[in-house]
PDB file of N, CA and C in Angstrom:
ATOM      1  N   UNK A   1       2.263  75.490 -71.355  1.00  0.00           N
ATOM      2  CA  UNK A   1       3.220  76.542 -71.063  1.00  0.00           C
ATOM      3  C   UNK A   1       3.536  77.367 -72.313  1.00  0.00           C
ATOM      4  N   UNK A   2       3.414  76.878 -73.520  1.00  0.00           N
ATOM      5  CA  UNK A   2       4.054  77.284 -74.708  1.00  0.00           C
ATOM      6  C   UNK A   2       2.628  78.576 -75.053  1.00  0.00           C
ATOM      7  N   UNK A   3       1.472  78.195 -74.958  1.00  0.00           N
ATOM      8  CA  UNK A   3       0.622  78.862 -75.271  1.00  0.00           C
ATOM      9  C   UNK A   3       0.347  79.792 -74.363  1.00  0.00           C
ATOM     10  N   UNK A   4       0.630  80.197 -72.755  1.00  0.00           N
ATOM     11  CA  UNK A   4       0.968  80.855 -72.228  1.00  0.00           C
ATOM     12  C   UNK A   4       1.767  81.818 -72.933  1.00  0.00           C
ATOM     13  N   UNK A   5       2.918  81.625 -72.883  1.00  0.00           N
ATOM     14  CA  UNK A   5       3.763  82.203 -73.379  1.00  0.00           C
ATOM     15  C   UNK A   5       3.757  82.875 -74.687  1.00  0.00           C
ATOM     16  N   UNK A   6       2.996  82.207 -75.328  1.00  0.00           N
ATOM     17  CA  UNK A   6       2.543  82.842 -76.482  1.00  0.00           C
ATOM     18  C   UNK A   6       1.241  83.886 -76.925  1.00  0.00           C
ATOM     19  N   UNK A   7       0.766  83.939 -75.551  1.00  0.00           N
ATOM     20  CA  UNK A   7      -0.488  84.646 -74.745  1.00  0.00           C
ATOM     21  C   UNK A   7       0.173  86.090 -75.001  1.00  0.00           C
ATOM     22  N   UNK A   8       1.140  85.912 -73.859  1.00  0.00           N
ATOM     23  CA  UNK A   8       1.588  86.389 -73.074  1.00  0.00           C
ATOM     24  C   UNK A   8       2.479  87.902 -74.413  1.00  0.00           C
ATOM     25  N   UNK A   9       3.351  86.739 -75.210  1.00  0.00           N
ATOM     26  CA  UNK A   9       4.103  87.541 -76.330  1.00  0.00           C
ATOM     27  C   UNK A   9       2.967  88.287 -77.145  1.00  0.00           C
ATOM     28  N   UNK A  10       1.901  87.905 -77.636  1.00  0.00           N
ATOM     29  CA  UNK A  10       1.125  88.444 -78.478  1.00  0.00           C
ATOM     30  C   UNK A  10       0.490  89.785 -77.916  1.00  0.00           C
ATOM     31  N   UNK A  11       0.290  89.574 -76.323  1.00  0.00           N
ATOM     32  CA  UNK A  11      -0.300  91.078 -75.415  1.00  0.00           C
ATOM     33  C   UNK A  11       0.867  92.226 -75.799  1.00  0.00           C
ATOM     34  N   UNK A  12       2.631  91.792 -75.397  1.00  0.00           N
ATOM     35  CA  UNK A  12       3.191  92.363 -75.183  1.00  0.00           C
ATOM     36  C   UNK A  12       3.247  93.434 -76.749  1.00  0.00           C
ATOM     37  N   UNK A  13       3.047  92.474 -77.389  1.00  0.00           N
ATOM     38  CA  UNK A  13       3.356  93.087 -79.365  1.00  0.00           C
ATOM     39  C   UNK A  13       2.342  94.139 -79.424  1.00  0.00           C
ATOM     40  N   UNK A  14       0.661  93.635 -78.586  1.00  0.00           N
ATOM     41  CA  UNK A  14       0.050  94.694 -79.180  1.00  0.00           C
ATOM     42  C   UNK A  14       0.417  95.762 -78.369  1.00  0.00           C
ATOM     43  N   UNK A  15       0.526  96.412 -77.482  1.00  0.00           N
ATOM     44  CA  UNK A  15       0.775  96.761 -76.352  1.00  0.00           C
ATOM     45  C   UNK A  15       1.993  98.164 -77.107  1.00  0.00           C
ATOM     46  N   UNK A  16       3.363  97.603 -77.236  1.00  0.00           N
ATOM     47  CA  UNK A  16       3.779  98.286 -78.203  1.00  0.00           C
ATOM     48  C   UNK A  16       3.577  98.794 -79.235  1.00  0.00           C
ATOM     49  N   UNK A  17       2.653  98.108 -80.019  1.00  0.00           N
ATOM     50  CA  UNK A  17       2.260  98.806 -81.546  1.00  0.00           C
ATOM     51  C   UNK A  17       1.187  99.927 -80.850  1.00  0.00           C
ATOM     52  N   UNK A  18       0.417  99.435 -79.850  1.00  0.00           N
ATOM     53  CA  UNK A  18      -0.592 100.753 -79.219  1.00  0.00           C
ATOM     54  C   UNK A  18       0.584 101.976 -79.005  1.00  0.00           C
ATOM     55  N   UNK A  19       1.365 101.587 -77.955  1.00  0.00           N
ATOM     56  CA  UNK A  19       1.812 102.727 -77.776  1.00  0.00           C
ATOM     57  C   UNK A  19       2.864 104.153 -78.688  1.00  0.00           C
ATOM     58  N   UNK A  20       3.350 103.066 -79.727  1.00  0.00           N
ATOM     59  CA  UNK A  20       4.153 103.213 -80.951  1.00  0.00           C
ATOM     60  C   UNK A  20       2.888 104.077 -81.575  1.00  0.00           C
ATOM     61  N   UNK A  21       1.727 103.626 -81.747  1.00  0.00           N
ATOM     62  CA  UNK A  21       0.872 104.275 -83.008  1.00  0.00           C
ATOM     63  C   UNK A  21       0.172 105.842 -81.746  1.00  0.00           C
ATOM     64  N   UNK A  22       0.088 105.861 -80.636  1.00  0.00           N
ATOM     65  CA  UNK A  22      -0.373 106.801 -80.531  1.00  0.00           C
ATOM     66  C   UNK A  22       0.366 107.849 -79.900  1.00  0.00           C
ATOM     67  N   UNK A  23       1.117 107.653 -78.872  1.00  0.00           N
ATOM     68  CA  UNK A  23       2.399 108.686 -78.251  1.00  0.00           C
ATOM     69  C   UNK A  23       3.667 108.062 -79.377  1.00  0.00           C
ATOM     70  N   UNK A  24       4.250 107.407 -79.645  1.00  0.00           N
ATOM     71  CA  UNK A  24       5.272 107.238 -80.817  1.00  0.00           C
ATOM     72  C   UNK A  24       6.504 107.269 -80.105  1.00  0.00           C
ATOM     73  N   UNK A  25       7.572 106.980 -80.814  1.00  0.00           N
ATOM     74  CA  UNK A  25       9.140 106.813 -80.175  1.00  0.00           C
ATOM     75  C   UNK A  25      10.096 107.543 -80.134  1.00  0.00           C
ATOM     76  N   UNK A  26       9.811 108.144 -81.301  1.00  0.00           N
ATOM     77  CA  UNK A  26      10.725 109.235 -81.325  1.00  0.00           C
ATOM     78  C   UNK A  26      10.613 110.956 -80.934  1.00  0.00           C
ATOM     79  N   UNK A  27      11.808 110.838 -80.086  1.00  0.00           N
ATOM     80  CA  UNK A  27      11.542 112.227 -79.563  1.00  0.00           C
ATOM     81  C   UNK A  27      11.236 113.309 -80.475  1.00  0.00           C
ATOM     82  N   UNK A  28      10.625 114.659 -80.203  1.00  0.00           N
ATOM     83  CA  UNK A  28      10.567 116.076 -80.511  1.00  0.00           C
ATOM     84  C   UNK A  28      11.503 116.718 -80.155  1.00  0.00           C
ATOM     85  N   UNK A  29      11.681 117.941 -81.080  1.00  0.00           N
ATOM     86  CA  UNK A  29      12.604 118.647 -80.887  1.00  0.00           C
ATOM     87  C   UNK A  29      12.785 119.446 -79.282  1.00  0.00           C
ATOM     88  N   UNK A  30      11.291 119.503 -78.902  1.00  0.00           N
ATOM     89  CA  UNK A  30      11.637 120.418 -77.586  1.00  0.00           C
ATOM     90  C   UNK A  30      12.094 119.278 -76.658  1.00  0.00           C
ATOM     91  N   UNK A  31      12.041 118.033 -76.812  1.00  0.00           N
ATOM     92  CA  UNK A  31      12.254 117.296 -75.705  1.00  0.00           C
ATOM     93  C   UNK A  31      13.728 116.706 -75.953  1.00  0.00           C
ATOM     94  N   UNK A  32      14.224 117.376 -77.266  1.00  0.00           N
ATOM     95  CA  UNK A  32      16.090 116.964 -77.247  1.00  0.00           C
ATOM     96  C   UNK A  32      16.847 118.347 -76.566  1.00  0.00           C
ATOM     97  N   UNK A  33      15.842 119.102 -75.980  1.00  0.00           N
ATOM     98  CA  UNK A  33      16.437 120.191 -75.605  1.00  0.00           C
ATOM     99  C   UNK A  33      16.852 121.411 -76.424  1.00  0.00           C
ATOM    100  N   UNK A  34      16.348 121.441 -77.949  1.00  0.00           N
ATOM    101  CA  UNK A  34      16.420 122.343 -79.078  1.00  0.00           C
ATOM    102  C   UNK A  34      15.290 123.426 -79.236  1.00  0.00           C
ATOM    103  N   UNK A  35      15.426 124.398 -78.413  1.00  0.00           N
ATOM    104  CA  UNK A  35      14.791 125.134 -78.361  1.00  0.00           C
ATOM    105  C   UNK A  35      14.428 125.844 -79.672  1.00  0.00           C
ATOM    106  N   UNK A  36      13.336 126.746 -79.959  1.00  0.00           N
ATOM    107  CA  UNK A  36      12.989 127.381 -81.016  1.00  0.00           C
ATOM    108  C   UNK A  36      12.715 128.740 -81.000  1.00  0.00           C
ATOM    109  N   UNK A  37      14.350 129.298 -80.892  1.00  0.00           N
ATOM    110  CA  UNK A  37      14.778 130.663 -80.615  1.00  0.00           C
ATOM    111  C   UNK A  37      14.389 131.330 -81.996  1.00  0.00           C
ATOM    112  N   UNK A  38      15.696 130.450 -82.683  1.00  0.00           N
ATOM    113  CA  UNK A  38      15.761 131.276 -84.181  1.00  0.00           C
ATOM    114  C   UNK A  38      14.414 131.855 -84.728  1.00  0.00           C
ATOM    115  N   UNK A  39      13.439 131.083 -84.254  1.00  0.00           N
ATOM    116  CA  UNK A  39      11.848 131.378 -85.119  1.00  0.00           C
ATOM    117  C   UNK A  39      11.432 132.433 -84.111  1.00  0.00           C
ATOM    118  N   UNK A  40      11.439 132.472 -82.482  1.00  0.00           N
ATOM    119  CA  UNK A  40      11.045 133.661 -81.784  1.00  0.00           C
ATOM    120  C   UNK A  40      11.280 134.605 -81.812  1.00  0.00           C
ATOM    121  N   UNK A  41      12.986 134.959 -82.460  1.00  0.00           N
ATOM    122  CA  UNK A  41      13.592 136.003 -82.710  1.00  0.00           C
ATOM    123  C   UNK A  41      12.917 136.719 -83.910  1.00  0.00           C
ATOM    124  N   UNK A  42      12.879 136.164 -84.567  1.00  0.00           N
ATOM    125  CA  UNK A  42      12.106 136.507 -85.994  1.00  0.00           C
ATOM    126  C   UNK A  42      10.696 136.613 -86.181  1.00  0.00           C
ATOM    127  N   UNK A  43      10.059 136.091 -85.304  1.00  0.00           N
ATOM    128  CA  UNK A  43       8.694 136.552 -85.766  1.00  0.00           C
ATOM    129  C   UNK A  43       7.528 137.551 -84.952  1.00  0.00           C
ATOM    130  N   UNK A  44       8.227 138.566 -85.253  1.00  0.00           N
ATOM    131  CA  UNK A  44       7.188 139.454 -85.132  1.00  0.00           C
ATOM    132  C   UNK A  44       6.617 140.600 -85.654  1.00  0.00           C
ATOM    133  N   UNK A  45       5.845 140.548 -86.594  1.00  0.00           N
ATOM    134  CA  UNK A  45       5.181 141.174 -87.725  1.00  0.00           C
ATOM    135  C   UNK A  45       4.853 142.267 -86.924  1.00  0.00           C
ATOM    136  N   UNK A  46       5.314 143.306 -87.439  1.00  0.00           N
ATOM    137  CA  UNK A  46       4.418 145.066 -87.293  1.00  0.00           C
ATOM    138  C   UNK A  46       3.077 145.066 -87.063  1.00  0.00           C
ATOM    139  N   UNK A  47       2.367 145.555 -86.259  1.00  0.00           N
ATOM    140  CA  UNK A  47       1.147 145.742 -86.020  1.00  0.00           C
ATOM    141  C   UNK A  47       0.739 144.754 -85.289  1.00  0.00           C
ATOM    142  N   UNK A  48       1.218 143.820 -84.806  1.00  0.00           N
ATOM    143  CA  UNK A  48       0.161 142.724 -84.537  1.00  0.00           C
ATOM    144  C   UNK A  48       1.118 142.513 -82.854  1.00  0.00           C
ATOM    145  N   UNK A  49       0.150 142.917 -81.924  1.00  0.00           N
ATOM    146  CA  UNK A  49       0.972 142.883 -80.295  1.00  0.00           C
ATOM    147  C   UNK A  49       0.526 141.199 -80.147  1.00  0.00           C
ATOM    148  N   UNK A  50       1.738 141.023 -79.243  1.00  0.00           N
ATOM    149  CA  UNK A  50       1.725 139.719 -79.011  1.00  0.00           C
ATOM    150  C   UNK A  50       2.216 139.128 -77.622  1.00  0.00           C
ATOM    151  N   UNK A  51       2.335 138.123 -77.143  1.00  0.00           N
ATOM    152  CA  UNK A  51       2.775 137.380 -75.969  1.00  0.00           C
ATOM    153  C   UNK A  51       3.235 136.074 -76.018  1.00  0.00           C
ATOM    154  N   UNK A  52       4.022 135.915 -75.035  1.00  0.00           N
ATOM    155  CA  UNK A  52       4.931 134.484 -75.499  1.00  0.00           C
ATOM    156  C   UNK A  52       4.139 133.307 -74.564  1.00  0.00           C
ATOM    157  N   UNK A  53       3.368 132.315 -74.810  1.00  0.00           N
ATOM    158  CA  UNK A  53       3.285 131.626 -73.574  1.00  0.00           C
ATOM    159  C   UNK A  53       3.250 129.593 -73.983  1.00  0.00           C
ATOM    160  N   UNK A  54       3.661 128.646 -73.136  1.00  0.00           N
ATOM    161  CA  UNK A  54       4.281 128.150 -73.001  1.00  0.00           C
ATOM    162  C   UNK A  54       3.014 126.933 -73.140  1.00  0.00           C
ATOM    163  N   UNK A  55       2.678 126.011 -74.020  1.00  0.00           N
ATOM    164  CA  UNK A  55       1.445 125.018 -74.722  1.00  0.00           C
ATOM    165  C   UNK A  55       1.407 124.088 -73.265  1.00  0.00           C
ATOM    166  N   UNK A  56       0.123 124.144 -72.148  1.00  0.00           N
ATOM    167  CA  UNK A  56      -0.009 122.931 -71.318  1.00  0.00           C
ATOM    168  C   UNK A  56      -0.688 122.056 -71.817  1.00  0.00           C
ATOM    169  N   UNK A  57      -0.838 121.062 -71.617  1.00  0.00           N
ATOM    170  CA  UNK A  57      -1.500 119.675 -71.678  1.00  0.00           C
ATOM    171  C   UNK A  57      -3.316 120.309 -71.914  1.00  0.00           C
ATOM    172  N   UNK A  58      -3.644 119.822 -73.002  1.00  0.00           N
ATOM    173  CA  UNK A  58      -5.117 120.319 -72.901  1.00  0.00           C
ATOM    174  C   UNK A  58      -5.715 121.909 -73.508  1.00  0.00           C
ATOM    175  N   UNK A  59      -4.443 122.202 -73.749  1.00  0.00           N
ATOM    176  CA  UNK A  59      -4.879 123.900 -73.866  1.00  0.00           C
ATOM    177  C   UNK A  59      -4.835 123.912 -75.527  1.00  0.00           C
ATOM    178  N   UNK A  60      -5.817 124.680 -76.112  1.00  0.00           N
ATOM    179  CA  UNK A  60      -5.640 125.008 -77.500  1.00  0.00           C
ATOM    180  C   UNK A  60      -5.133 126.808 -77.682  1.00  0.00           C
ATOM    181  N   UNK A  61      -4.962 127.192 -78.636  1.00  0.00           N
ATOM    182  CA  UNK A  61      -4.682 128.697 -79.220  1.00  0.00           C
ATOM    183  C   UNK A  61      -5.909 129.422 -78.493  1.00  0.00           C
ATOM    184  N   UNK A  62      -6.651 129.268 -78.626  1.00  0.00           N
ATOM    185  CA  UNK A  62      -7.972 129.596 -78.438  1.00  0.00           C
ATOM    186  C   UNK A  62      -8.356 130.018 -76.687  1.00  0.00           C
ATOM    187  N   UNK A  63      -7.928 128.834 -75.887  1.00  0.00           N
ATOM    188  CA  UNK A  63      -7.627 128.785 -74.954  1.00  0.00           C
ATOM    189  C   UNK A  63      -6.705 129.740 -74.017  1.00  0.00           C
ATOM    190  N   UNK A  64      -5.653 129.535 -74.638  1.00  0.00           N
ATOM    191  CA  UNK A  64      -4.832 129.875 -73.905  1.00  0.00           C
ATOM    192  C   UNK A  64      -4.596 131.877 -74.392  1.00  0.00           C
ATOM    193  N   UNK A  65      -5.545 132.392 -75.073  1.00  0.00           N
ATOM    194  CA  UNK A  65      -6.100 134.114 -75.629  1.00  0.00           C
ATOM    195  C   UNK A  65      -6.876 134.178 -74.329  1.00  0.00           C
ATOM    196  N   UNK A  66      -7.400 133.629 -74.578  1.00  0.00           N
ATOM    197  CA  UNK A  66      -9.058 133.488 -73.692  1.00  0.00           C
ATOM    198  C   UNK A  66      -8.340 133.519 -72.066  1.00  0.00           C
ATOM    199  N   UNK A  67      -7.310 133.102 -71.901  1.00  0.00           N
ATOM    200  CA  UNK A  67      -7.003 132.911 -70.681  1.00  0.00           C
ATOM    201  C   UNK A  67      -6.146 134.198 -69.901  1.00  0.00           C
ATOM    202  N   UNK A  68      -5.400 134.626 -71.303  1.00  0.00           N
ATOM    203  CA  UNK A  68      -4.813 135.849 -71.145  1.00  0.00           C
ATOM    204  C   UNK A  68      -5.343 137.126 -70.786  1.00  0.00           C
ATOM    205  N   UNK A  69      -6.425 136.814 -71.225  1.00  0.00           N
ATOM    206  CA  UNK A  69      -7.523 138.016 -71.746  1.00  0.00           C
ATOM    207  C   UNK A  69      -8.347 137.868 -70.180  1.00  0.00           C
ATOM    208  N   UNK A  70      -8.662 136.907 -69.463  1.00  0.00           N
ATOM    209  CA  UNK A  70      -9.623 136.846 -68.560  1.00  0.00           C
ATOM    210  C   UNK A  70     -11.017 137.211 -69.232  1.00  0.00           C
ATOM    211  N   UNK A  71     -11.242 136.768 -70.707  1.00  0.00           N
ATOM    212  CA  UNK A  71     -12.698 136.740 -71.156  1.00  0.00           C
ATOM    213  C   UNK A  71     -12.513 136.362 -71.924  1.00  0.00           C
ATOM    214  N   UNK A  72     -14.460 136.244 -72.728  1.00  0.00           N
ATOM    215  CA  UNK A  72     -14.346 135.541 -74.121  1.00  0.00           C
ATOM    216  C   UNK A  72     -13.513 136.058 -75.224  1.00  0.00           C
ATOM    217  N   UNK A  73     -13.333 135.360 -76.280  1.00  0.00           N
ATOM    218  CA  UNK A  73     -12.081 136.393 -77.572  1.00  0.00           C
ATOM    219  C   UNK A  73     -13.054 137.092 -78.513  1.00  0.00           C
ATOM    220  N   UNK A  74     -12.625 138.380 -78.122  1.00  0.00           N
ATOM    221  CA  UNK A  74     -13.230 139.200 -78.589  1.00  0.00           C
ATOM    222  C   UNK A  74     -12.983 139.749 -80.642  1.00  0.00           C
ATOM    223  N   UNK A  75     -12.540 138.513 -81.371  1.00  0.00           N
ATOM    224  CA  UNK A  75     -12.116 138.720 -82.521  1.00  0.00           C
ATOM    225  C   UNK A  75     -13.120 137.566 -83.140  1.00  0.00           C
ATOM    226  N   UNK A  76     -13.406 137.279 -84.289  1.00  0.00           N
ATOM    227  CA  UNK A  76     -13.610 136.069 -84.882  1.00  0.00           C
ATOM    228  C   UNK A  76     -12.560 134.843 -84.957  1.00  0.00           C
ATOM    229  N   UNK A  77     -12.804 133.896 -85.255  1.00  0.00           N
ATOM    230  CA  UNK A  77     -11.760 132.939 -84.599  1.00  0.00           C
ATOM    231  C   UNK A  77     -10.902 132.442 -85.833  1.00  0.00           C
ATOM    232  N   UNK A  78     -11.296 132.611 -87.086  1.00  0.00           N
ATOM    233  CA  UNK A  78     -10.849 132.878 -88.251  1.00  0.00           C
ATOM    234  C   UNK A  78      -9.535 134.695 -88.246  1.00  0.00           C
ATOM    235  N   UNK A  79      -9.617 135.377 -87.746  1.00  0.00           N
ATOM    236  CA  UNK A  79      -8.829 136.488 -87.412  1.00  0.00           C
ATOM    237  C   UNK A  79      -7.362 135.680 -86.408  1.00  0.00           C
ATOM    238  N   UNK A  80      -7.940 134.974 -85.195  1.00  0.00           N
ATOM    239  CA  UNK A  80      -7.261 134.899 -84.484  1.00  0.00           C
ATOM    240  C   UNK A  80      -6.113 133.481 -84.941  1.00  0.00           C
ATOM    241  N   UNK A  81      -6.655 132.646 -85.854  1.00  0.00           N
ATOM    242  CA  UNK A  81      -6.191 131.752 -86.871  1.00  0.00           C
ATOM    243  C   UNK A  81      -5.179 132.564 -87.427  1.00  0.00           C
ATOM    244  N   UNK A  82      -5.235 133.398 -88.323  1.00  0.00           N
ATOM    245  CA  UNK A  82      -4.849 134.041 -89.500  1.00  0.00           C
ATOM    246  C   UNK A  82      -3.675 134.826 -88.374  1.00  0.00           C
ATOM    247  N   UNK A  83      -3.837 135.875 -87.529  1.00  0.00           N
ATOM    248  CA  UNK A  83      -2.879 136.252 -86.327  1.00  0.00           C
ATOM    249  C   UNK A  83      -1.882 135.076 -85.884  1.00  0.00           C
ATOM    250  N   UNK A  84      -2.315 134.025 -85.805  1.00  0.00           N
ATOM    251  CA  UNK A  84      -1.179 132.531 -84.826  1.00  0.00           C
ATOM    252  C   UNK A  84      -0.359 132.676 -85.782  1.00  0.00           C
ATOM    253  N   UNK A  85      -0.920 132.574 -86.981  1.00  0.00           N
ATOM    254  CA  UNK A  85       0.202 132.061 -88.077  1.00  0.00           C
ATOM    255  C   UNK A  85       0.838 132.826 -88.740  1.00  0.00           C
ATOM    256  N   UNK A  86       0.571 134.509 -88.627  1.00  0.00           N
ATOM    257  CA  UNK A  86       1.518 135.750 -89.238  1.00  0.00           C
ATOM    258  C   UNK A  86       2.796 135.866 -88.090  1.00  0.00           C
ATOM    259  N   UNK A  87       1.939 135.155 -86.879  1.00  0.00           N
ATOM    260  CA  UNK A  87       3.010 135.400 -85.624  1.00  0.00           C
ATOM    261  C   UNK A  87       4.153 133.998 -85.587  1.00  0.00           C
ATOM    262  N   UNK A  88       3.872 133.353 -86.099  1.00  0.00           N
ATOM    263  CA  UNK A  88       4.412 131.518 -85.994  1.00  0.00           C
ATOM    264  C   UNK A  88       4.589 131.412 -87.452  1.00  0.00           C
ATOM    265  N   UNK A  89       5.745 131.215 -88.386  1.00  0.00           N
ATOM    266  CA  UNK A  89       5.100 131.511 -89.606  1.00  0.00           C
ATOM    267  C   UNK A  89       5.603 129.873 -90.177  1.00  0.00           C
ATOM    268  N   UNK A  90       4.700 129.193 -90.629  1.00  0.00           N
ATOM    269  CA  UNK A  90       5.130 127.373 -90.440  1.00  0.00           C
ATOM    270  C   UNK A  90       4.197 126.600 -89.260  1.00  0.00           C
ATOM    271  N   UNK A  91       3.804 127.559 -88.917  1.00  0.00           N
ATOM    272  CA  UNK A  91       2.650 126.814 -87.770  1.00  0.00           C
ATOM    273  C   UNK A  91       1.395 126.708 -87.889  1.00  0.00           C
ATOM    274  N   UNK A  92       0.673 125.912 -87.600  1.00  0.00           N
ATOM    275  CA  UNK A  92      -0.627 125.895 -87.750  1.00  0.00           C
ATOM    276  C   UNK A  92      -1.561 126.149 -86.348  1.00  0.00           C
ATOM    277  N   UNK A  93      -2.753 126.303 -85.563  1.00  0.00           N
ATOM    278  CA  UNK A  93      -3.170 125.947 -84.688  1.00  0.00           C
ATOM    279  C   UNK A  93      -3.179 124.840 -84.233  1.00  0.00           C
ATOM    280  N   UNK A  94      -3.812 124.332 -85.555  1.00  0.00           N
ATOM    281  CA  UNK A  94      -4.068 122.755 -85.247  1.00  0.00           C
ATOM    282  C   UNK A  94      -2.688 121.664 -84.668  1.00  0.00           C
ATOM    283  N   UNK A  95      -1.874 122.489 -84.762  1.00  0.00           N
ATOM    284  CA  UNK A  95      -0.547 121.753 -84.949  1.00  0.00           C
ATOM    285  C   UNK A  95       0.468 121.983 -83.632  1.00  0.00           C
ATOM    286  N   UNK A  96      -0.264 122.872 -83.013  1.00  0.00           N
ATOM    287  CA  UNK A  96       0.932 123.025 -81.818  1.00  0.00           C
ATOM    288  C   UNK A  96       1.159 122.125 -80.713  1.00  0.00           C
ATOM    289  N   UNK A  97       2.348 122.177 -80.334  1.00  0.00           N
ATOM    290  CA  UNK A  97       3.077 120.878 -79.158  1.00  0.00           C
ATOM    291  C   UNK A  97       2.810 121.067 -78.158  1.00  0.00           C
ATOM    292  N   UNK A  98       2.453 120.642 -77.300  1.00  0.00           N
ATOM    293  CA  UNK A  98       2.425 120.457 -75.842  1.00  0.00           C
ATOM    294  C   UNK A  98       4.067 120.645 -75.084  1.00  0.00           C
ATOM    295  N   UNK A  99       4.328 121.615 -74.309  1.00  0.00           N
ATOM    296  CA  UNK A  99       5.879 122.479 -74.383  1.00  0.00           C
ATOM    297  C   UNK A  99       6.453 122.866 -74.676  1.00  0.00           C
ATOM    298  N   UNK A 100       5.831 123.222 -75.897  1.00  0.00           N
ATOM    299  CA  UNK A 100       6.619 124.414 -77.293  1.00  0.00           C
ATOM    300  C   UNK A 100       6.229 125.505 -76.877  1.00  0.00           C
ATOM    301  N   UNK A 101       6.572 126.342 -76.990  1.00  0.00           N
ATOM    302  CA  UNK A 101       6.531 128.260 -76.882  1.00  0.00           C
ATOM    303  C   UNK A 101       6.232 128.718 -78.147  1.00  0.00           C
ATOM    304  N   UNK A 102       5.106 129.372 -78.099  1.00  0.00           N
ATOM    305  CA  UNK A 102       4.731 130.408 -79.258  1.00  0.00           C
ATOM    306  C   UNK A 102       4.393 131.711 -78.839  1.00  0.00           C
ATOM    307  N   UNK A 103       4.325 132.431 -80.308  1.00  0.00           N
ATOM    308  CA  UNK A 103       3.601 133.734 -80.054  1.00  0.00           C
ATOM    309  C   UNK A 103       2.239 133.666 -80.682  1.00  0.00           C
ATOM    310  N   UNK A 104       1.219 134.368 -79.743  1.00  0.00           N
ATOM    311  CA  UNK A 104       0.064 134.545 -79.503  1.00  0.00           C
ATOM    312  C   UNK A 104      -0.384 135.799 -79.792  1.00  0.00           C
ATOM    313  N   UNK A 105      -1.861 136.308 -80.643  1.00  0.00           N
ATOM    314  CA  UNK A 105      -1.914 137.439 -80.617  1.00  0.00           C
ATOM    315  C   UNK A 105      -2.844 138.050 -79.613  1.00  0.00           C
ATOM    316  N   UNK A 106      -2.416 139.377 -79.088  1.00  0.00           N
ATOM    317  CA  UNK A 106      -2.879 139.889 -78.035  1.00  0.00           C
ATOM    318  C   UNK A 106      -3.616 140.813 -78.047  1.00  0.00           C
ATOM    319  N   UNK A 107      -5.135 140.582 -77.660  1.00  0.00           N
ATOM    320  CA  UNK A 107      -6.162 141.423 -78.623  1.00  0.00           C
ATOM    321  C   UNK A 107      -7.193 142.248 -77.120  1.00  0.00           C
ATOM    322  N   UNK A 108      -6.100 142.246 -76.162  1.00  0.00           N
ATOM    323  CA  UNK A 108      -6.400 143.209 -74.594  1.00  0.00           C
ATOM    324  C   UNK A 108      -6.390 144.517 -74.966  1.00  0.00           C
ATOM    325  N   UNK A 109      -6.417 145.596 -76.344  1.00  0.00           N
ATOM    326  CA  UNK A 109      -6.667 146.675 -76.195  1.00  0.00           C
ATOM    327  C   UNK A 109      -7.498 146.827 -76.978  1.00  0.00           C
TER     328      UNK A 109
END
């Protein structure tokens, strides 16, 4: 029974450290309900048209142009890099949340 039980405790430990090391415990800011106004209000650089849209599950920067656009992105992807982050300024591509809101640059004309 003891080694059962001790089966049993050792699954449960890894089990947590899995889930601890890859989704993690502590909440994000969008999920305490702290939206990220102050930065929307503020960032939008002259010249560069843009759109607000909302990170789904699966979608990259890249993606979600491409989706706007209803075609391929018609910029180099190094441009459209360099655009995320004049528009997001602290953001990276690589770095965006899944239910965070950004601005995107909008390259439909």
């Amino acid at each position: 029974m003891k080694k059962l039980l001790g089966l049993l405790f050792a699954i449960l430990l890894i089990y947590v450290i899995y889930i601890d090391l890859t989704v993690g415990t502590l909440p994000s800011a969008a999920t305490i309900g702290q939206e990220f106004t102050s930065e929307r209000a503020t960032n939008q650089p002259a010249g560069i048209p843009s759109f607000e849209a909302k990170v789904k599950p699966g979608e990259t920067v890249m993606t979600i142009v491409e989706k706007h656009l209803g075609k391929p992105l018609p910029v180099p992807i190094s441009e459209l890099i360099a655009d995320f982050s004049k528009l997001n300024p602290g953001k990276t591509p690589e770095k965006i949340q899944i239910g965070a809101t950004y601005q995107f640059p909008d390259y439909s004309n």
